[in-house]
PDB file of N, CA and C in Angstrom:
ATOM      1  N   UNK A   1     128.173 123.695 100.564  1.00  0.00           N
ATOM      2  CA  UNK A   1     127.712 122.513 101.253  1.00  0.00           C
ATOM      3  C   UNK A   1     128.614 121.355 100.857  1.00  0.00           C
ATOM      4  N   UNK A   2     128.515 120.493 101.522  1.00  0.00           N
ATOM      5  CA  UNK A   2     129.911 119.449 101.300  1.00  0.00           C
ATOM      6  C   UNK A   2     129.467 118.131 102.212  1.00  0.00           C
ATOM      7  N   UNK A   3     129.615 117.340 101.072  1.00  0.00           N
ATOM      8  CA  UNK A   3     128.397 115.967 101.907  1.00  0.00           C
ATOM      9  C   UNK A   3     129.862 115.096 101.911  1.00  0.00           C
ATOM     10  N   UNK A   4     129.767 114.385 103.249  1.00  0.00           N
ATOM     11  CA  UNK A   4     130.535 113.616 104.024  1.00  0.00           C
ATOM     12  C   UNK A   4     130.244 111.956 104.115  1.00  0.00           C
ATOM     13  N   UNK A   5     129.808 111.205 103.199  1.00  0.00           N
ATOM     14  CA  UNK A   5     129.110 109.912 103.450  1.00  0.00           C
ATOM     15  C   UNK A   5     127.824 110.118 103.985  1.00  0.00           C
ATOM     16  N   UNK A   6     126.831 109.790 105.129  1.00  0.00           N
ATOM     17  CA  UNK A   6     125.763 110.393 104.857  1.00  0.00           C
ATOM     18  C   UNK A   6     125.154 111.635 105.981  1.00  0.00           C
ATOM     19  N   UNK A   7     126.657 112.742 106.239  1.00  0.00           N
ATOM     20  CA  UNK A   7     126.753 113.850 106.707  1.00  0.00           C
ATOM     21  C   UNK A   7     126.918 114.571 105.813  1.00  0.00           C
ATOM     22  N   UNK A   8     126.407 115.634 105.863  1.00  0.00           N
ATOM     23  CA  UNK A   8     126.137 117.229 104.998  1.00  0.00           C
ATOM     24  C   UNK A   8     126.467 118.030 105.894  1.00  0.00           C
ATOM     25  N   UNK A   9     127.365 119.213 105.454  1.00  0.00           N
ATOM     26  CA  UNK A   9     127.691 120.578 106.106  1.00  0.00           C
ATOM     27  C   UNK A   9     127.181 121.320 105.731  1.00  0.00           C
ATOM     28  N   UNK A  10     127.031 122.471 106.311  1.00  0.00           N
ATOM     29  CA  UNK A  10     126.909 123.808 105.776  1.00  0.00           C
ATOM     30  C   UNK A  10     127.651 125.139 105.970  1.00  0.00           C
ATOM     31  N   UNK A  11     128.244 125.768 105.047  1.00  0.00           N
ATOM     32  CA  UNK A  11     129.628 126.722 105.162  1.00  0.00           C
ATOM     33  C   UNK A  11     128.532 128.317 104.694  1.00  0.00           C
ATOM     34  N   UNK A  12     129.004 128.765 105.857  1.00  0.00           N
ATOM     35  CA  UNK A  12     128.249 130.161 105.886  1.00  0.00           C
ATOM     36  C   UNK A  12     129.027 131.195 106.828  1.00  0.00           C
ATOM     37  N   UNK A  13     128.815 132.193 106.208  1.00  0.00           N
ATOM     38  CA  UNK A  13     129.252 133.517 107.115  1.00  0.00           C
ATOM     39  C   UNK A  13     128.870 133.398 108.705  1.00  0.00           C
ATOM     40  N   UNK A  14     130.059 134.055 109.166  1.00  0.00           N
ATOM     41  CA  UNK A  14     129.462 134.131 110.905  1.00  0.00           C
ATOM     42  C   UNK A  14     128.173 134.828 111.463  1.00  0.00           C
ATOM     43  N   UNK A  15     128.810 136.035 110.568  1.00  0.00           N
ATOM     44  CA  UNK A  15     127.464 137.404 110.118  1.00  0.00           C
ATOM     45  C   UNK A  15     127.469 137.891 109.258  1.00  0.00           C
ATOM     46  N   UNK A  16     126.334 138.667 109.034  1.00  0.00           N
ATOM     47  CA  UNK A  16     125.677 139.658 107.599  1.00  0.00           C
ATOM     48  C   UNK A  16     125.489 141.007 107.541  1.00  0.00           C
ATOM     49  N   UNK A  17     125.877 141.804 107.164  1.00  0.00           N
ATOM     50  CA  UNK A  17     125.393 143.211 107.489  1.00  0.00           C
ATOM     51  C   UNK A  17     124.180 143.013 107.307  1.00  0.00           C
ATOM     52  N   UNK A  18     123.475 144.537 108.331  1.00  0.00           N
ATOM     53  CA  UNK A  18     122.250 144.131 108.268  1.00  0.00           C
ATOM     54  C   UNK A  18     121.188 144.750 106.774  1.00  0.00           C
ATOM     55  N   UNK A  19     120.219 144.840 106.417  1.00  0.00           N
ATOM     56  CA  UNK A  19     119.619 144.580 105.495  1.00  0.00           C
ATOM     57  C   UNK A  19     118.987 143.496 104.786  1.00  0.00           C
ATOM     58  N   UNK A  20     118.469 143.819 103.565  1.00  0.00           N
ATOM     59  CA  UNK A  20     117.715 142.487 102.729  1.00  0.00           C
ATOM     60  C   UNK A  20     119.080 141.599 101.936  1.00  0.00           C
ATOM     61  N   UNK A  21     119.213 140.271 102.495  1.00  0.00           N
ATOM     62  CA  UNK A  21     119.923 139.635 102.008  1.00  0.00           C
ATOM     63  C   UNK A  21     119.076 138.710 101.138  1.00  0.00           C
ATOM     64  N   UNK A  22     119.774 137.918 100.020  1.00  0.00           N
ATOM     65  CA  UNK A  22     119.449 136.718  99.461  1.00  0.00           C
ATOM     66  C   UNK A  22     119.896 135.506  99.870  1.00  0.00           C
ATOM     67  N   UNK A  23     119.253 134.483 100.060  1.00  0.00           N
ATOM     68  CA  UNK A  23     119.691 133.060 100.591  1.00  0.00           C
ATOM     69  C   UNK A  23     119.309 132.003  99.481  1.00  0.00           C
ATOM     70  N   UNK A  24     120.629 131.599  98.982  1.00  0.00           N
ATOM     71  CA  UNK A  24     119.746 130.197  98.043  1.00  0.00           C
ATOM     72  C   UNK A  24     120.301 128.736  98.575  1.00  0.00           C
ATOM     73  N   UNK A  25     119.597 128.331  98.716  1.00  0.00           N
ATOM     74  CA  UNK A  25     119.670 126.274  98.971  1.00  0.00           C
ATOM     75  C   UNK A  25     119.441 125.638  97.535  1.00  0.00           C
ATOM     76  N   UNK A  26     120.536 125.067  97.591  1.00  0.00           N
ATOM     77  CA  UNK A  26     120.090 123.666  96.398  1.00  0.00           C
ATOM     78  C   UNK A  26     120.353 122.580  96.838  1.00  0.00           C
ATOM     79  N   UNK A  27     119.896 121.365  97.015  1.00  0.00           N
ATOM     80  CA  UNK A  27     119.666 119.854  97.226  1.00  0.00           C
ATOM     81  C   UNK A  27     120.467 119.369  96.267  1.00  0.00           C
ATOM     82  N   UNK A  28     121.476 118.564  96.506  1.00  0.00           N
ATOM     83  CA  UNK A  28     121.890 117.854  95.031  1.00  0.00           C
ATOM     84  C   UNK A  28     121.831 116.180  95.564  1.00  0.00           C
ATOM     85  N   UNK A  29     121.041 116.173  96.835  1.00  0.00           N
ATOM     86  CA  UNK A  29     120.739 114.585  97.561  1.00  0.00           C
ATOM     87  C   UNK A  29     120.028 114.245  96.638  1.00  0.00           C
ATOM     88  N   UNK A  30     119.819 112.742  96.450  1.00  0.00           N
ATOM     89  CA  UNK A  30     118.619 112.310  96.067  1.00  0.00           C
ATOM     90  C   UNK A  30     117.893 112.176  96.811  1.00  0.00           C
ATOM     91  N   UNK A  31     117.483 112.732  97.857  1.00  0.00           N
ATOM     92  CA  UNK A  31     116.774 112.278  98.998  1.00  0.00           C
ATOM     93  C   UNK A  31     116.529 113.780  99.371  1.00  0.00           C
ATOM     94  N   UNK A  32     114.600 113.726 100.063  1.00  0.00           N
ATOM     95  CA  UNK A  32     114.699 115.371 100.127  1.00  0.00           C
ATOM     96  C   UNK A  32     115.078 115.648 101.667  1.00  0.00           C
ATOM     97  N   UNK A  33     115.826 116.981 101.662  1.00  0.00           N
ATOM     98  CA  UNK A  33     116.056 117.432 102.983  1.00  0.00           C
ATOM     99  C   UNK A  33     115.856 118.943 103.833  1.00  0.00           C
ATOM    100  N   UNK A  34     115.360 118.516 105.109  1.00  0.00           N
ATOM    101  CA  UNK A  34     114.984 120.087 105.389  1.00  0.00           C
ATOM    102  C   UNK A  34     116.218 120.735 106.192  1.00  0.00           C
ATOM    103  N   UNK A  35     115.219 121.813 106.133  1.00  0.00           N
ATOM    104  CA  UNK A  35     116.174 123.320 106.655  1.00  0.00           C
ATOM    105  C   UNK A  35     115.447 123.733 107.910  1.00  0.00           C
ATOM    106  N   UNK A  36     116.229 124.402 108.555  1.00  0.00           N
ATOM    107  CA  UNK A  36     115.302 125.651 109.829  1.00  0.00           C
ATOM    108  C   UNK A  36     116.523 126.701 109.552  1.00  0.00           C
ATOM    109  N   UNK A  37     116.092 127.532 109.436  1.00  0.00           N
ATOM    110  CA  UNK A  37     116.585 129.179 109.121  1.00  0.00           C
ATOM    111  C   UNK A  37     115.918 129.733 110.649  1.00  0.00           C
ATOM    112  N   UNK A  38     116.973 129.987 111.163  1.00  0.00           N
ATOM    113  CA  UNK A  38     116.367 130.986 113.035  1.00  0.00           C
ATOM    114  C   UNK A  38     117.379 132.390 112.663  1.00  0.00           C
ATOM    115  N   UNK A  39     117.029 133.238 113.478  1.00  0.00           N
ATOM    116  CA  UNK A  39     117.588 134.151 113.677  1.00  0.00           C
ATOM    117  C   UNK A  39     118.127 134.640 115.388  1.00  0.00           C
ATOM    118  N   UNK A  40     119.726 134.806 115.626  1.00  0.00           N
ATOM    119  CA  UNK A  40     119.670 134.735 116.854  1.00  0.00           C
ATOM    120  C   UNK A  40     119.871 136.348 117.410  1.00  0.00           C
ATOM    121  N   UNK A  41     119.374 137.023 118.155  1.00  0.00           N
ATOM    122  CA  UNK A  41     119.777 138.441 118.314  1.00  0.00           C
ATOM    123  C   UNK A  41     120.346 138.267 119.933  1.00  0.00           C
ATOM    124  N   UNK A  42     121.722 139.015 119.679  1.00  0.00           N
ATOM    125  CA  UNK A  42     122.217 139.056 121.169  1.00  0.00           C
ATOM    126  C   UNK A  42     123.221 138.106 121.195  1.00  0.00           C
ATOM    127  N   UNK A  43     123.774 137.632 122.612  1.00  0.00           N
ATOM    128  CA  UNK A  43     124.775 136.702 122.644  1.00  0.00           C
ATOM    129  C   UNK A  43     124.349 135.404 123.433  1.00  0.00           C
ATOM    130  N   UNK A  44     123.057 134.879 122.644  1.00  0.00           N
ATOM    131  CA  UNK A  44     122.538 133.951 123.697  1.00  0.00           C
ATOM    132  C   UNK A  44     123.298 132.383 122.571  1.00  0.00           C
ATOM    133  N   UNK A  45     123.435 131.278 123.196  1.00  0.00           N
ATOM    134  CA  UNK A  45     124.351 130.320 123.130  1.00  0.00           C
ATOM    135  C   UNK A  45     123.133 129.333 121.548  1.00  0.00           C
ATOM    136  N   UNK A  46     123.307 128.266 121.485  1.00  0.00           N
ATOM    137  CA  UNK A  46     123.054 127.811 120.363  1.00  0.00           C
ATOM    138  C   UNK A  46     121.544 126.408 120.748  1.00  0.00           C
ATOM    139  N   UNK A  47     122.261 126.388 122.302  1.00  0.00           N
ATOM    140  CA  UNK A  47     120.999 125.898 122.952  1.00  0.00           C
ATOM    141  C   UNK A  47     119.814 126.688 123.323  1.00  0.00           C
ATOM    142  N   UNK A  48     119.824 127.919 123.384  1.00  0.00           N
ATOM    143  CA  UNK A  48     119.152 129.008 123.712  1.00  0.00           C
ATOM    144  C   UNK A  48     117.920 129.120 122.616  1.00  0.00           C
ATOM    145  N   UNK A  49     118.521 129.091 121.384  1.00  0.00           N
ATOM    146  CA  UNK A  49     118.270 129.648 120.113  1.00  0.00           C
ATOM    147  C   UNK A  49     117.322 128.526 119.949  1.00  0.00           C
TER     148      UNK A  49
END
């Protein structure tokens, strides 16, 4: 993750093999911030999702 003034990224794989993966988030804002974790199956677009 890589904070930009008061933009935050997030750097992640395109894809995962499939199985039980682990996911960890850490906050290092002082300020709290959320997440949405979706899952997209297929080749539907990002507006779709």
């Amino acid at each position: 993750m890589k904070l930009e003034g008061k933009r935050i990224t997030l750097a992640a794989p395109r894809t995962v093999e499939a199985g039980p993966v682990t996911l960890r988030l850490a906050n290092s804002s002082a300020a709290p911030i959320g997440v949405e974790i979706i899952r997209v199956d297929g080749d539907q677009t990002a507006a779709q999702a």
